[in-house]
N, C-alpha and C. Protein backbone atom coordinates (compact mmCIF):
# COMPACT_ATOMS: atom_id res chain seq x y z
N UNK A 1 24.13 -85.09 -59.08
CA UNK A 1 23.46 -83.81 -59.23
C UNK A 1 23.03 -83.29 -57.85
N UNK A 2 23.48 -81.88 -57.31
CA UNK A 2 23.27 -81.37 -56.12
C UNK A 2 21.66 -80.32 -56.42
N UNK A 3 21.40 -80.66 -55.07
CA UNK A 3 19.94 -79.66 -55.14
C UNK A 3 20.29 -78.50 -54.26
N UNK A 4 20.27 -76.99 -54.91
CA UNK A 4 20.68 -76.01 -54.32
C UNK A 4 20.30 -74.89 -54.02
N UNK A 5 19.90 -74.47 -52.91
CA UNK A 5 19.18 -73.04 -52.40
C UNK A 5 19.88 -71.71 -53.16
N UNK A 6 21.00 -71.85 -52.73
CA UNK A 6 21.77 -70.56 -52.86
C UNK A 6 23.76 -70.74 -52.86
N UNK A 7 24.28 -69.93 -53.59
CA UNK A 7 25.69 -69.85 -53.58
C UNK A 7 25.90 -68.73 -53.62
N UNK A 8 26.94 -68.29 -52.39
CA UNK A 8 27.79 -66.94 -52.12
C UNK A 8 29.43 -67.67 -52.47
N UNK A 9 29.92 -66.71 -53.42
CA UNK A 9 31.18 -67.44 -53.85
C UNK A 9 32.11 -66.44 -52.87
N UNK A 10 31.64 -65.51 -52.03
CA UNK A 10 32.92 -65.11 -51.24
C UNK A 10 32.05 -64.18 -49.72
N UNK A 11 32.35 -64.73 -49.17
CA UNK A 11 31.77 -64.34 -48.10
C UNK A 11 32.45 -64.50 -46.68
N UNK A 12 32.31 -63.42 -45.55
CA UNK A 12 32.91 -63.46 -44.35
C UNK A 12 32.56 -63.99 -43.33
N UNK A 13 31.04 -64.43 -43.54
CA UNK A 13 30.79 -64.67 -41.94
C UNK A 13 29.90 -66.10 -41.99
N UNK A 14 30.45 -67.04 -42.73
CA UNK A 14 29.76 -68.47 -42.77
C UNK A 14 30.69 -69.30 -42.32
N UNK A 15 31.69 -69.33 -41.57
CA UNK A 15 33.25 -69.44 -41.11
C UNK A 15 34.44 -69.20 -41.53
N UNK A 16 35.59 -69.67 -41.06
CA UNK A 16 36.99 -68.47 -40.96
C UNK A 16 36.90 -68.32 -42.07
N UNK A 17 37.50 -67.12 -42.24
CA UNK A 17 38.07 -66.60 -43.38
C UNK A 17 37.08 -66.32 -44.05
N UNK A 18 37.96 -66.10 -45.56
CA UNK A 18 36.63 -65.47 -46.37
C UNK A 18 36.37 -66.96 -46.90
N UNK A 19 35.09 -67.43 -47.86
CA UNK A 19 34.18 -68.50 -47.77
C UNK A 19 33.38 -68.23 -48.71
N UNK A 20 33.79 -69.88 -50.05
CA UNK A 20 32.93 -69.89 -50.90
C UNK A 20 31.97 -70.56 -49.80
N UNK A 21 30.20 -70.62 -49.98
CA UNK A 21 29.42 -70.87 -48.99
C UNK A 21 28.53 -71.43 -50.18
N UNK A 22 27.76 -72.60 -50.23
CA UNK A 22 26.97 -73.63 -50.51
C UNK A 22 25.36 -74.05 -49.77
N UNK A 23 24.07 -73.21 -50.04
CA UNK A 23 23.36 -73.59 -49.05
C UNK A 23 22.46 -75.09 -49.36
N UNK A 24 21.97 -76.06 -49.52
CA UNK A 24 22.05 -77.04 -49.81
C UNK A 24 20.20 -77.19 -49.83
N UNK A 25 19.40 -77.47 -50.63
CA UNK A 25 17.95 -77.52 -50.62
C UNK A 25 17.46 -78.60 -50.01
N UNK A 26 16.33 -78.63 -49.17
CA UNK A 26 15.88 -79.71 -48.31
C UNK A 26 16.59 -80.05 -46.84
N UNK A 27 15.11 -80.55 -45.87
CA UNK A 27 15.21 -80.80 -44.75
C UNK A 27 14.34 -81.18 -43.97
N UNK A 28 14.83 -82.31 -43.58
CA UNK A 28 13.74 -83.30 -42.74
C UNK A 28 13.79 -82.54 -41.30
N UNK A 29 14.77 -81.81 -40.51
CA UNK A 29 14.74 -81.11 -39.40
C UNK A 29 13.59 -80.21 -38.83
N UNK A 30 13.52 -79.74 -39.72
CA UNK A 30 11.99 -78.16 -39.55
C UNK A 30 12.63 -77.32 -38.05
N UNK A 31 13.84 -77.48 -37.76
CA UNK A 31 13.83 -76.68 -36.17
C UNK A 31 13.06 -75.75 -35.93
N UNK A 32 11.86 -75.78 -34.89
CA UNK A 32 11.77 -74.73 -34.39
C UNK A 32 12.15 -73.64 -34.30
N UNK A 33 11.61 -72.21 -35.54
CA UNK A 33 12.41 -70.94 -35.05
C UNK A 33 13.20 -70.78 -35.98
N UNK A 34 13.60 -72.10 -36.85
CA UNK A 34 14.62 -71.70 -38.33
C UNK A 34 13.94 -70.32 -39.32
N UNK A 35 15.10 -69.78 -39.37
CA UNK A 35 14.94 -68.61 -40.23
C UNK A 35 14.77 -69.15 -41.51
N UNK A 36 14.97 -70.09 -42.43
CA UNK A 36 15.73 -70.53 -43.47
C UNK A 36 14.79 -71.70 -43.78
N UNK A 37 13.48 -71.21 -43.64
CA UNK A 37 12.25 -72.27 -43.93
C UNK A 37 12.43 -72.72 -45.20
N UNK A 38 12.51 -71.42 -46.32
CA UNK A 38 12.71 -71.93 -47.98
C UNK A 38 13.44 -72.78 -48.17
N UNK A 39 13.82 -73.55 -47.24
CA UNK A 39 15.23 -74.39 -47.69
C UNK A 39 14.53 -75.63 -47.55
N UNK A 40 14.14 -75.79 -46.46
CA UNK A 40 13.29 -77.46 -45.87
C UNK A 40 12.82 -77.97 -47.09
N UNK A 41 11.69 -77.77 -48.14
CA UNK A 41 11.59 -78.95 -49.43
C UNK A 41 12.15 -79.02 -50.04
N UNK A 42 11.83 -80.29 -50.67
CA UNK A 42 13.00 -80.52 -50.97
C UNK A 42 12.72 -80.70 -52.73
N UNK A 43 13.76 -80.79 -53.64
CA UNK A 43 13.39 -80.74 -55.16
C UNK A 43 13.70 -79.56 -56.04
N UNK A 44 13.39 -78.39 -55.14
CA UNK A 44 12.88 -77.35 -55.69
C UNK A 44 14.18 -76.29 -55.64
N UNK A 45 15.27 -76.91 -55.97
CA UNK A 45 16.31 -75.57 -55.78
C UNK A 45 16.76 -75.48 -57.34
N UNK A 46 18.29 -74.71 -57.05
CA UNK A 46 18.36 -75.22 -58.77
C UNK A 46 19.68 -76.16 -58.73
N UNK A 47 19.84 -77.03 -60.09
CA UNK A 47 20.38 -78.13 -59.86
C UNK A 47 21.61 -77.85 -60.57
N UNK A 48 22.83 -78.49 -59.95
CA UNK A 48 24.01 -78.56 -60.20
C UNK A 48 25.05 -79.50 -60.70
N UNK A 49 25.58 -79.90 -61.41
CA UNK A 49 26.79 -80.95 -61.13
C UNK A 49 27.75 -80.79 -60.64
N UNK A 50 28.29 -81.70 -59.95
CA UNK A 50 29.36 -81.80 -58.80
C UNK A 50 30.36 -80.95 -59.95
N UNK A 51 30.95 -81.24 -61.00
CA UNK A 51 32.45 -80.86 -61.60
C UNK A 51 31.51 -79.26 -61.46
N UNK A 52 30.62 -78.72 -61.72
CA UNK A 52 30.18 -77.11 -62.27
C UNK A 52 30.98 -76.70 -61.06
N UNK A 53 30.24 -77.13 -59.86
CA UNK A 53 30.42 -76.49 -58.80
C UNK A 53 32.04 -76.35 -58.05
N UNK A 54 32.82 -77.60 -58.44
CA UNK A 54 33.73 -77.36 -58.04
C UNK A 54 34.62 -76.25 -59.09
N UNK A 55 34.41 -76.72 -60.36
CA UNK A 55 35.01 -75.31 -61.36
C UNK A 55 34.96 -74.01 -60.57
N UNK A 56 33.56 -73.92 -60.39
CA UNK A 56 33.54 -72.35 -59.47
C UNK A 56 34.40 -72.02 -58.54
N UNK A 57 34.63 -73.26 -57.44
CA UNK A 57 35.25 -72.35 -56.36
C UNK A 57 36.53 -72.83 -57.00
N UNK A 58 37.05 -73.59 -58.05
CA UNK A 58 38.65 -73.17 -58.53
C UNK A 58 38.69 -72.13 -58.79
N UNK A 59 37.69 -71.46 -59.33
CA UNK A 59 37.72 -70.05 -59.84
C UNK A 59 38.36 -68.86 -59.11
N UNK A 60 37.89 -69.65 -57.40
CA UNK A 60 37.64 -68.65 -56.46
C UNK A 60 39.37 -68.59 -55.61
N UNK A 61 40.06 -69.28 -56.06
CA UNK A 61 41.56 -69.72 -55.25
C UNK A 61 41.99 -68.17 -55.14
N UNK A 62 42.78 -68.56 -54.11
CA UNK A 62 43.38 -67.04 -53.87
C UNK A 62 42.46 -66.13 -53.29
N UNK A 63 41.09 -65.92 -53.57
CA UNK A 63 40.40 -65.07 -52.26
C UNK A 63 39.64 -66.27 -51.50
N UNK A 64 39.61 -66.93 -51.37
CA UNK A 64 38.97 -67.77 -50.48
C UNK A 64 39.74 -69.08 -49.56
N UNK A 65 39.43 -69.03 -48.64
CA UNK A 65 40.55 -70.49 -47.37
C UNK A 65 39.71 -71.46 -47.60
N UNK A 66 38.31 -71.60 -48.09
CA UNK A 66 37.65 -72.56 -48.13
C UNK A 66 36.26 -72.73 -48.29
N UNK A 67 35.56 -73.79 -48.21
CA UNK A 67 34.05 -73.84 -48.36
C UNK A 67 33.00 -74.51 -47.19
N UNK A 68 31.91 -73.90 -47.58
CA UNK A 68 30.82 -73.91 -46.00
C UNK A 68 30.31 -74.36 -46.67
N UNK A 69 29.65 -75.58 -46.31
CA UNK A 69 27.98 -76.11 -46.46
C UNK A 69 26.94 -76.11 -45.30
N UNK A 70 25.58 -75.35 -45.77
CA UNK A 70 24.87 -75.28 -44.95
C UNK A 70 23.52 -75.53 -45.87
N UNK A 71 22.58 -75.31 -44.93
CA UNK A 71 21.33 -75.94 -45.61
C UNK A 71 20.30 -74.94 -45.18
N UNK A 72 18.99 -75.53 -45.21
CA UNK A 72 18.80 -76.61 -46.07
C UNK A 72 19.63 -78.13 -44.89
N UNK A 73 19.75 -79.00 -44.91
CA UNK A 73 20.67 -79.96 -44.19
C UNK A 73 21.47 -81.15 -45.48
N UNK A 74 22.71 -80.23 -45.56
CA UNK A 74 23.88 -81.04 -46.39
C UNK A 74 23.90 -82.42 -46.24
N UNK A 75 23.60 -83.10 -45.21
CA UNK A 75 23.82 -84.42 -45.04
C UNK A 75 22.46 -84.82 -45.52
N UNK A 76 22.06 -84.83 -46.25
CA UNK A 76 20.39 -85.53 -46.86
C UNK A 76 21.05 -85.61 -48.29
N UNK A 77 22.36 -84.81 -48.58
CA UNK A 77 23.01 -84.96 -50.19
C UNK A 77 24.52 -85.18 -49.99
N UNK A 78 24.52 -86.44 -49.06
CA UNK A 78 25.78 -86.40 -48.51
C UNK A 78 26.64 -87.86 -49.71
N UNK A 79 26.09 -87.67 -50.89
CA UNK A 79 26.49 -88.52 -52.02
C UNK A 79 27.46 -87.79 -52.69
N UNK A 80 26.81 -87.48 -53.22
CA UNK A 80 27.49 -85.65 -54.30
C UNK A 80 28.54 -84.95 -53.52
N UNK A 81 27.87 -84.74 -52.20
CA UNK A 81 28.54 -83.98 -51.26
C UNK A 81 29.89 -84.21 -50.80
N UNK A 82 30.18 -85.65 -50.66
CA UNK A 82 31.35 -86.36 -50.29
C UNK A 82 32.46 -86.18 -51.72
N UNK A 83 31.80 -86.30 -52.53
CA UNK A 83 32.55 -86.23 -53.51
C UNK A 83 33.48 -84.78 -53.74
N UNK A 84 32.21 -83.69 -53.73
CA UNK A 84 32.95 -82.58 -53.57
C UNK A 84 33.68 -81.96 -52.62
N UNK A 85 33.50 -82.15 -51.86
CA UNK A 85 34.01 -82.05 -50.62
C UNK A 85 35.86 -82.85 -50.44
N UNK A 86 35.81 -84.14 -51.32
CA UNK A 86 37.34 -84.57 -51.68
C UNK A 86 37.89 -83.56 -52.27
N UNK A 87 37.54 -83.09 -53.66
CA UNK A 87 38.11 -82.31 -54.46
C UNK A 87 38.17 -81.08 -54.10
N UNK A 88 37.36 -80.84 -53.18
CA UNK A 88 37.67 -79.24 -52.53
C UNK A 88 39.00 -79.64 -51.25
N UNK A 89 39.07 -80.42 -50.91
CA UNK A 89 40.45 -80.81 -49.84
C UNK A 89 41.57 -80.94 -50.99
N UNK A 90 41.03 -81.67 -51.95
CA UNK A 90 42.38 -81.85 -52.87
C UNK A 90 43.15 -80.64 -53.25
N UNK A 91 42.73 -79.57 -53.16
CA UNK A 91 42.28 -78.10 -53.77
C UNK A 91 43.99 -77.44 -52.41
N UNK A 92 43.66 -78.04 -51.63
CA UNK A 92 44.33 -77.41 -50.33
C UNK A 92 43.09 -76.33 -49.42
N UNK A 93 42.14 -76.69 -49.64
CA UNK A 93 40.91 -75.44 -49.08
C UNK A 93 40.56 -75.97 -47.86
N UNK A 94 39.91 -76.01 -47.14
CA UNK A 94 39.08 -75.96 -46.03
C UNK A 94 37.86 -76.24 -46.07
N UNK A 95 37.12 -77.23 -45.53
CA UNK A 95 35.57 -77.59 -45.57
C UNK A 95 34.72 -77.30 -43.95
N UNK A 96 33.94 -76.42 -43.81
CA UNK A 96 33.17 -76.22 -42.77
C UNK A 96 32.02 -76.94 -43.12
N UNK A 97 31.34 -77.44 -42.26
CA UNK A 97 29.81 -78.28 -42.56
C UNK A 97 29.11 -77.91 -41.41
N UNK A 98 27.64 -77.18 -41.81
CA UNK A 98 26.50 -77.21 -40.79
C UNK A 98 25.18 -78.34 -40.77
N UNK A 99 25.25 -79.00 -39.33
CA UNK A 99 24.16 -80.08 -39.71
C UNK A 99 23.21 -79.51 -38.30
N UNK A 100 22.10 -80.12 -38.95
CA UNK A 100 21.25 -79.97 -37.34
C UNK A 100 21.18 -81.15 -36.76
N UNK A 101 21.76 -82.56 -37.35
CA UNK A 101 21.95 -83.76 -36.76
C UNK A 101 23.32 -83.36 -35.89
N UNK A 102 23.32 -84.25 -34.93
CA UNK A 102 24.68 -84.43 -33.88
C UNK A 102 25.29 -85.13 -34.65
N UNK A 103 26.58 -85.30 -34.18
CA UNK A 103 27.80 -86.08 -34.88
C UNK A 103 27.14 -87.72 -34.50
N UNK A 104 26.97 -87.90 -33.45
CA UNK A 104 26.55 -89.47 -33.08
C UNK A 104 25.24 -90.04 -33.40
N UNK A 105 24.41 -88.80 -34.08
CA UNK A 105 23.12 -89.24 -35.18
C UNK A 105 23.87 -89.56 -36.81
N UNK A 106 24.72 -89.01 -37.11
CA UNK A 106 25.39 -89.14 -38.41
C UNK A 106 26.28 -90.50 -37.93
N UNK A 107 26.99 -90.30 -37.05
CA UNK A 107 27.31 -92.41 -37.46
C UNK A 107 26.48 -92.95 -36.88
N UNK A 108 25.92 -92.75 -36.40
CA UNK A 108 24.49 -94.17 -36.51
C UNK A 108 23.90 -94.56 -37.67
N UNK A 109 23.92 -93.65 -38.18
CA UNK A 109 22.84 -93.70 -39.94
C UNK A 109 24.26 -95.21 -40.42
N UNK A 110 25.35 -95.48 -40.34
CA UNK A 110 26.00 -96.19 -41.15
C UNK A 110 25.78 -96.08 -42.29
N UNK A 111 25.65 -95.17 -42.86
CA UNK A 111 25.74 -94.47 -44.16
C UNK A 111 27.21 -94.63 -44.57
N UNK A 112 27.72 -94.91 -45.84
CA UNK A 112 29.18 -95.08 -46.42
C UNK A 112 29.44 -93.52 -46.79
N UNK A 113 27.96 -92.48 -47.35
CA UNK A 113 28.38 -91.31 -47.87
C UNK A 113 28.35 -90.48 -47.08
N UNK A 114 27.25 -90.59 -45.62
CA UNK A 114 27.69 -89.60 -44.57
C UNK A 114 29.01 -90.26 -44.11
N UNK A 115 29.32 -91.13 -44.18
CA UNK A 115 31.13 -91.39 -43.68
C UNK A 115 32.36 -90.64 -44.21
N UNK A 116 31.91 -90.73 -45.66
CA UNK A 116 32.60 -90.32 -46.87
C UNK A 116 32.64 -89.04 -46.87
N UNK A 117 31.74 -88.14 -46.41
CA UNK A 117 31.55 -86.60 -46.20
C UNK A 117 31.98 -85.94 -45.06
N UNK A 118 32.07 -86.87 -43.72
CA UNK A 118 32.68 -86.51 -42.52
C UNK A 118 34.13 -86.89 -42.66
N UNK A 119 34.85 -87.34 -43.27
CA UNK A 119 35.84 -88.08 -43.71
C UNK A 119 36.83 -86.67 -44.40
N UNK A 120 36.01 -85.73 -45.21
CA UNK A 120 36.24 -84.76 -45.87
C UNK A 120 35.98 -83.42 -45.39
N UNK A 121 35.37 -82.94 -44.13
CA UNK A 121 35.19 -81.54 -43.29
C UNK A 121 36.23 -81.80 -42.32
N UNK A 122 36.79 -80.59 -41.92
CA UNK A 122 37.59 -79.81 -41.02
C UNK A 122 36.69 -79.88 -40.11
N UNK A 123 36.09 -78.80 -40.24
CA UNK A 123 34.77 -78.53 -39.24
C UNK A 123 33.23 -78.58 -39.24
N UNK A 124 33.42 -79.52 -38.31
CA UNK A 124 31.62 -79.68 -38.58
C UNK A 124 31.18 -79.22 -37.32
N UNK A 125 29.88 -78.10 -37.43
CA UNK A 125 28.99 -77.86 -36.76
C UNK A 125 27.85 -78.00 -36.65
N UNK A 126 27.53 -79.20 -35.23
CA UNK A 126 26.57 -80.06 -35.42
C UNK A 126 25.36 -79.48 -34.22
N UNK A 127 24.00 -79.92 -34.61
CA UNK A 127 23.08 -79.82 -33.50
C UNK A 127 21.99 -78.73 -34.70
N UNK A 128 20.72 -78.89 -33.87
CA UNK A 128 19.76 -78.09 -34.31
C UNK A 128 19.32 -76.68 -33.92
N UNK A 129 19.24 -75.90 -34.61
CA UNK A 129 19.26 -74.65 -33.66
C UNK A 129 17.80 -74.79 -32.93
N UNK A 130 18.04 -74.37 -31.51
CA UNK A 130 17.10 -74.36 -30.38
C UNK A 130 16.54 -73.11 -29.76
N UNK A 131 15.12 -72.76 -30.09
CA UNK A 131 14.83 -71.05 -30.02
C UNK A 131 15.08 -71.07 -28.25
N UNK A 132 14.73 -72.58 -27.67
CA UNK A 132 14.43 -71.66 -26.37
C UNK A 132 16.40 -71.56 -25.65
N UNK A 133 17.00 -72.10 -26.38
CA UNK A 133 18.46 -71.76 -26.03
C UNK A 133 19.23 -70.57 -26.97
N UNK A 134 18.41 -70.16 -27.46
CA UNK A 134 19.70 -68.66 -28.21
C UNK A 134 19.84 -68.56 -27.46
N UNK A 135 21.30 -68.19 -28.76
CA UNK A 135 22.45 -67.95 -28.02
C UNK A 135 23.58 -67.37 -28.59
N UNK A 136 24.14 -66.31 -28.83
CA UNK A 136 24.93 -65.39 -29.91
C UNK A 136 26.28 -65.01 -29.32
N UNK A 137 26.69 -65.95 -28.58
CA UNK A 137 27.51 -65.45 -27.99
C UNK A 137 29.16 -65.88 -28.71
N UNK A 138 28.62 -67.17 -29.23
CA UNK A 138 29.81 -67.55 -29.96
C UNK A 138 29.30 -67.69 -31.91
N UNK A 139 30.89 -67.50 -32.77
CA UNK A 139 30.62 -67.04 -33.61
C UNK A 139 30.04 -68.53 -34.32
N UNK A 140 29.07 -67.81 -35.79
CA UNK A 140 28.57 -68.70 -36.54
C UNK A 140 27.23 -69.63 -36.07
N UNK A 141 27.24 -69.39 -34.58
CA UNK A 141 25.96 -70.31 -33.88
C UNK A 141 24.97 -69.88 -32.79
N UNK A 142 23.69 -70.05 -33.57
CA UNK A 142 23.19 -69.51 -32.72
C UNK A 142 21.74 -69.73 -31.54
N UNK A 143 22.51 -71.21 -31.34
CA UNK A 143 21.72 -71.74 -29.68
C UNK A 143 23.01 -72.48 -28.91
N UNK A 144 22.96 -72.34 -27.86
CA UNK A 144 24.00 -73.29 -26.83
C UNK A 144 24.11 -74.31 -27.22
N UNK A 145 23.23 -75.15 -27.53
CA UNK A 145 23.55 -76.66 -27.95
C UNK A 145 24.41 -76.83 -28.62
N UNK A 146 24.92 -76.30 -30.23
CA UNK A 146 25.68 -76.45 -31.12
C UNK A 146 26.70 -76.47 -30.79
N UNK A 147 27.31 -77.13 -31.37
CA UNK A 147 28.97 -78.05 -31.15
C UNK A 147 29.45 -77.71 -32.06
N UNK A 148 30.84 -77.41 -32.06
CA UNK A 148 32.56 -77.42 -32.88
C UNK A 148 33.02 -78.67 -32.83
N UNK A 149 33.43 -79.34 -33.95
CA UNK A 149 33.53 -80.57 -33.90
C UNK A 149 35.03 -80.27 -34.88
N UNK A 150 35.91 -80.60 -34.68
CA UNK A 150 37.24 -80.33 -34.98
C UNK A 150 37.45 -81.47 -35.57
N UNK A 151 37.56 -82.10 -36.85
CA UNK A 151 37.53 -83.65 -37.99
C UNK A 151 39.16 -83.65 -38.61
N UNK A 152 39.61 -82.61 -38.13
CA UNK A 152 41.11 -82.49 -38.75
C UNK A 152 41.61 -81.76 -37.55
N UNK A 153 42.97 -81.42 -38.24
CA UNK A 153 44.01 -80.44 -37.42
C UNK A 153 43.87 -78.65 -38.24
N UNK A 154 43.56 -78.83 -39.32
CA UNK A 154 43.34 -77.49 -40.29
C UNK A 154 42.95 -76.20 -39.45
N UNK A 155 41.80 -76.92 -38.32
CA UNK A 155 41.34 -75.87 -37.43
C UNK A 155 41.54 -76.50 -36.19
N UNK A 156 41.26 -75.03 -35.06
CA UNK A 156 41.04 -75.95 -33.56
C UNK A 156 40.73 -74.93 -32.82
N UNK A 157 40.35 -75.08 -31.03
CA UNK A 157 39.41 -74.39 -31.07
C UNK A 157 39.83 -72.40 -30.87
N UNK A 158 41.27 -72.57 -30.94
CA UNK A 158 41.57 -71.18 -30.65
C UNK A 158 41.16 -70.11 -31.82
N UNK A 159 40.13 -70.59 -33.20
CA UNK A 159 39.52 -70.08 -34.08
C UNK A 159 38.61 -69.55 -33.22
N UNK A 160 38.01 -70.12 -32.09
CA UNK A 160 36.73 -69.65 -31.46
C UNK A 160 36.33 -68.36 -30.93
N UNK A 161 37.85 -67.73 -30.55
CA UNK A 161 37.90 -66.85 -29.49
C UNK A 161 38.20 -65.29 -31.28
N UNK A 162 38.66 -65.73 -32.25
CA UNK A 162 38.85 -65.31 -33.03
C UNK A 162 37.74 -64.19 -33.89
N UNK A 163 36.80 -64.82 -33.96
CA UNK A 163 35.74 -64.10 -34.86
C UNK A 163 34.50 -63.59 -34.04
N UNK A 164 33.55 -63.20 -34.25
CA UNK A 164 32.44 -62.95 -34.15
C UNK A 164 30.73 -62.72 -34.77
N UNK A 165 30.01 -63.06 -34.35
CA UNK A 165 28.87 -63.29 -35.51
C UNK A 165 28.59 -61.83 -35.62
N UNK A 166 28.63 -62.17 -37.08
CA UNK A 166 27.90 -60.97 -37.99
C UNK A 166 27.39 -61.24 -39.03
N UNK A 167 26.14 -59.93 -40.11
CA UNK A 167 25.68 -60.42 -40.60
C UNK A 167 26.45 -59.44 -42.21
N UNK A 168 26.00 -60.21 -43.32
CA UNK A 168 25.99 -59.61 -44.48
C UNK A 168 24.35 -59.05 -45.05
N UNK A 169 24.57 -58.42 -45.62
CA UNK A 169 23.39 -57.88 -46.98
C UNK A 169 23.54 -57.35 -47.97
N UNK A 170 22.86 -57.76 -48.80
CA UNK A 170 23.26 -57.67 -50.17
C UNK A 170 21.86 -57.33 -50.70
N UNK A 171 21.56 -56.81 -52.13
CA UNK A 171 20.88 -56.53 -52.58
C UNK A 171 21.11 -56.79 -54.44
N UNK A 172 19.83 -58.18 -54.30
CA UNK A 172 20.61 -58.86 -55.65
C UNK A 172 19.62 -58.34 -56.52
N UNK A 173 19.90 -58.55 -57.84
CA UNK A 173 19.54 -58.40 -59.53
C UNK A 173 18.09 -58.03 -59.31
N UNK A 174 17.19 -58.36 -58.40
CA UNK A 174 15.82 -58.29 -58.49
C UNK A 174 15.31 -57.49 -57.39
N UNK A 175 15.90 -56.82 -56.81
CA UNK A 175 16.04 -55.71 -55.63
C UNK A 175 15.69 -56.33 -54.35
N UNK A 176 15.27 -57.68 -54.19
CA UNK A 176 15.52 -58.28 -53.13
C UNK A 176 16.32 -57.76 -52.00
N UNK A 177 16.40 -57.60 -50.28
CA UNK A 177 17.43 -57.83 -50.02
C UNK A 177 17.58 -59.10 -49.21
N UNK A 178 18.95 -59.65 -49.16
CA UNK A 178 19.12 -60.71 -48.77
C UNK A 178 20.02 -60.91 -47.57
N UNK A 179 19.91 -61.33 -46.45
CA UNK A 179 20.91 -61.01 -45.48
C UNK A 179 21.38 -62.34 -45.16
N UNK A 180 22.58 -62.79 -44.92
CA UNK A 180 22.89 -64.00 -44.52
C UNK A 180 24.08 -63.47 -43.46
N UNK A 181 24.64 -64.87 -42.45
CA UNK A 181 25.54 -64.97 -41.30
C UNK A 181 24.68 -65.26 -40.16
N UNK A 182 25.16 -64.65 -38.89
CA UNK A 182 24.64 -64.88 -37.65
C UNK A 182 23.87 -64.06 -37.09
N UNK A 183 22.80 -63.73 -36.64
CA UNK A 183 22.50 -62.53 -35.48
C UNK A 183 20.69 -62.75 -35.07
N UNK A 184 20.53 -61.78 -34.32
CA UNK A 184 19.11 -61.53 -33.81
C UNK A 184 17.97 -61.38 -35.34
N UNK A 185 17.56 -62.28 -35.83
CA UNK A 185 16.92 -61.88 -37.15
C UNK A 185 15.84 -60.89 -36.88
N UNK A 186 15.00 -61.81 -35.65
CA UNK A 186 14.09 -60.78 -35.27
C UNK A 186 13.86 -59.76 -35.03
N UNK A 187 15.13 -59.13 -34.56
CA UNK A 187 15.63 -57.74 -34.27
C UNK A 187 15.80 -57.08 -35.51
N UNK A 188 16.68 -57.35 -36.42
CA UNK A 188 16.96 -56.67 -37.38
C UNK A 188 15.59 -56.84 -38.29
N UNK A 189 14.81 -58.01 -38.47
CA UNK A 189 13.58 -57.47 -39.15
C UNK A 189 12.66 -56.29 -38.27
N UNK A 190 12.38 -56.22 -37.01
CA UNK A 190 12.07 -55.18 -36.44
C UNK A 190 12.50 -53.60 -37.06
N UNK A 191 14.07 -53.39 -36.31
CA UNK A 191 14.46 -52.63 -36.97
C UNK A 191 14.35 -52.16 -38.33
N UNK A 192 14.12 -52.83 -39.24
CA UNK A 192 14.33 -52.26 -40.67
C UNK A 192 12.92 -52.37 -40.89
N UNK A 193 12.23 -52.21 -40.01
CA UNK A 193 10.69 -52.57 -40.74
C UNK A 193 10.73 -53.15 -41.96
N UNK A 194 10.79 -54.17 -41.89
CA UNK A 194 10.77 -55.41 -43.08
C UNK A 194 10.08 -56.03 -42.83
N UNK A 195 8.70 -56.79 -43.38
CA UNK A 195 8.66 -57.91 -43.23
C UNK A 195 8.83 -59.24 -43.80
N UNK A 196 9.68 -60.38 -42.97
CA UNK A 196 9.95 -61.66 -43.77
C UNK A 196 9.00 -62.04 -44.48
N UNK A 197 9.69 -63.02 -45.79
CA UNK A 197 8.92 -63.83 -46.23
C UNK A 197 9.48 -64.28 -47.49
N UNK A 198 9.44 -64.89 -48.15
CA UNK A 198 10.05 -65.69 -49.46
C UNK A 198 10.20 -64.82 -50.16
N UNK A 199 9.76 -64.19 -50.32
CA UNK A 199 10.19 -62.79 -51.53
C UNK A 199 10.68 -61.70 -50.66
N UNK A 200 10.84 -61.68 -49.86
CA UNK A 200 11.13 -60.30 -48.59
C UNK A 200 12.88 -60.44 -48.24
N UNK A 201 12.91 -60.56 -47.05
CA UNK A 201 14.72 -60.35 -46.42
C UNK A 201 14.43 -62.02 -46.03
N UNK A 202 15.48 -62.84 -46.30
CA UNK A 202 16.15 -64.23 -45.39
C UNK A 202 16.90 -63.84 -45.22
């Protein structure tokens, strides 16, 4: 059973292509400066089974190259996660993964299911976002530190030069609006005179 913030079943700017996207509930990280506070406890999302979730993005074949996990930090449900993450490769799709752990904090853990889950991403993008390093210059990330970690051949890095961060918004069932992808949050909450907050714009 997965614990889950949020699902965008088609989306552009959580990596290549268009992207079923998975945000994953809970996080021991707290980075400094994370936009995406609602995500850190943990318990409180809504709960899934691995087969629901993969049904969905079968659903999704043909508009989508693949699936993003982000958090929230995916590797704290890297049980479930591994699992789906097979069946989404089995699929022929694509797996992007965002962690705020480094790749060489994830094999240290000697974990069999963080093995089992790195075993199953294309791309993992690792590191914590760092306020005093923003950095927007490359797509999907946004402090210098963060790493492209290439786990297959599916991708490599001439994707890099390819895209650019941008953001989506949407405005769901409860007039919320909701913005997800990459950019200056601060800015755009400025701009739109909004102010954040759990019921406001993430």
């Amino acid at each position: 059973m997965l614990d889950i913030y949020k699902i965008l079943k088609n989306t552009t700017v959580e990596g290549p292509g268009n992207r079923f996207c998975i945000w994953t509930q809970g996080c021991k990280k707290h980075c400094s400066g994370c936009w995406a506070k609602e995500t850190w406890d943990f318990g409180c999302g809504k709960k899934y089974e691995v087969q629901d979730l993969y049904n969905q993005i079968v659903a999704q074949k043909g508009k989508i190259e693949g699936v993003t996990f982000l958090g929230g930090e995916p590797f704290e449900q890297s049980k479930d996660l591994s699992v789906l993450a097979k069946m989404i490769k089995s699929e022929g799709l694509s797996v992007v993964c965002f962690t705020g752990y480094t790749i060489e904090e994830l094999k240290a853990k000697n974990d069999k299911f963080v093995d089992d889950l790195l075993a199953n991403i294309d791309l993992l993008i690792d590191g914590g976002f760092e306020v005093e390093n923003f950095d927007l210059s490359r797509p999907w990330v946004g402090s210098s530190n963060q790493r492209y970690i290439f786990l297959t051949d599916f991708y490599d890095e001439s994707i890099i030069g390819k895209y650019k961060n941008k953001i989506e918004a949407r405005i769901n069932s409860n007039g919320r609006l909701e913005i997800n992808g990459m950019g200056d949050f601060r800015h755009i909450k400025d701009s739109l005179c909004l102010q954040l907050g759990k019921n406001k714009v993430k």
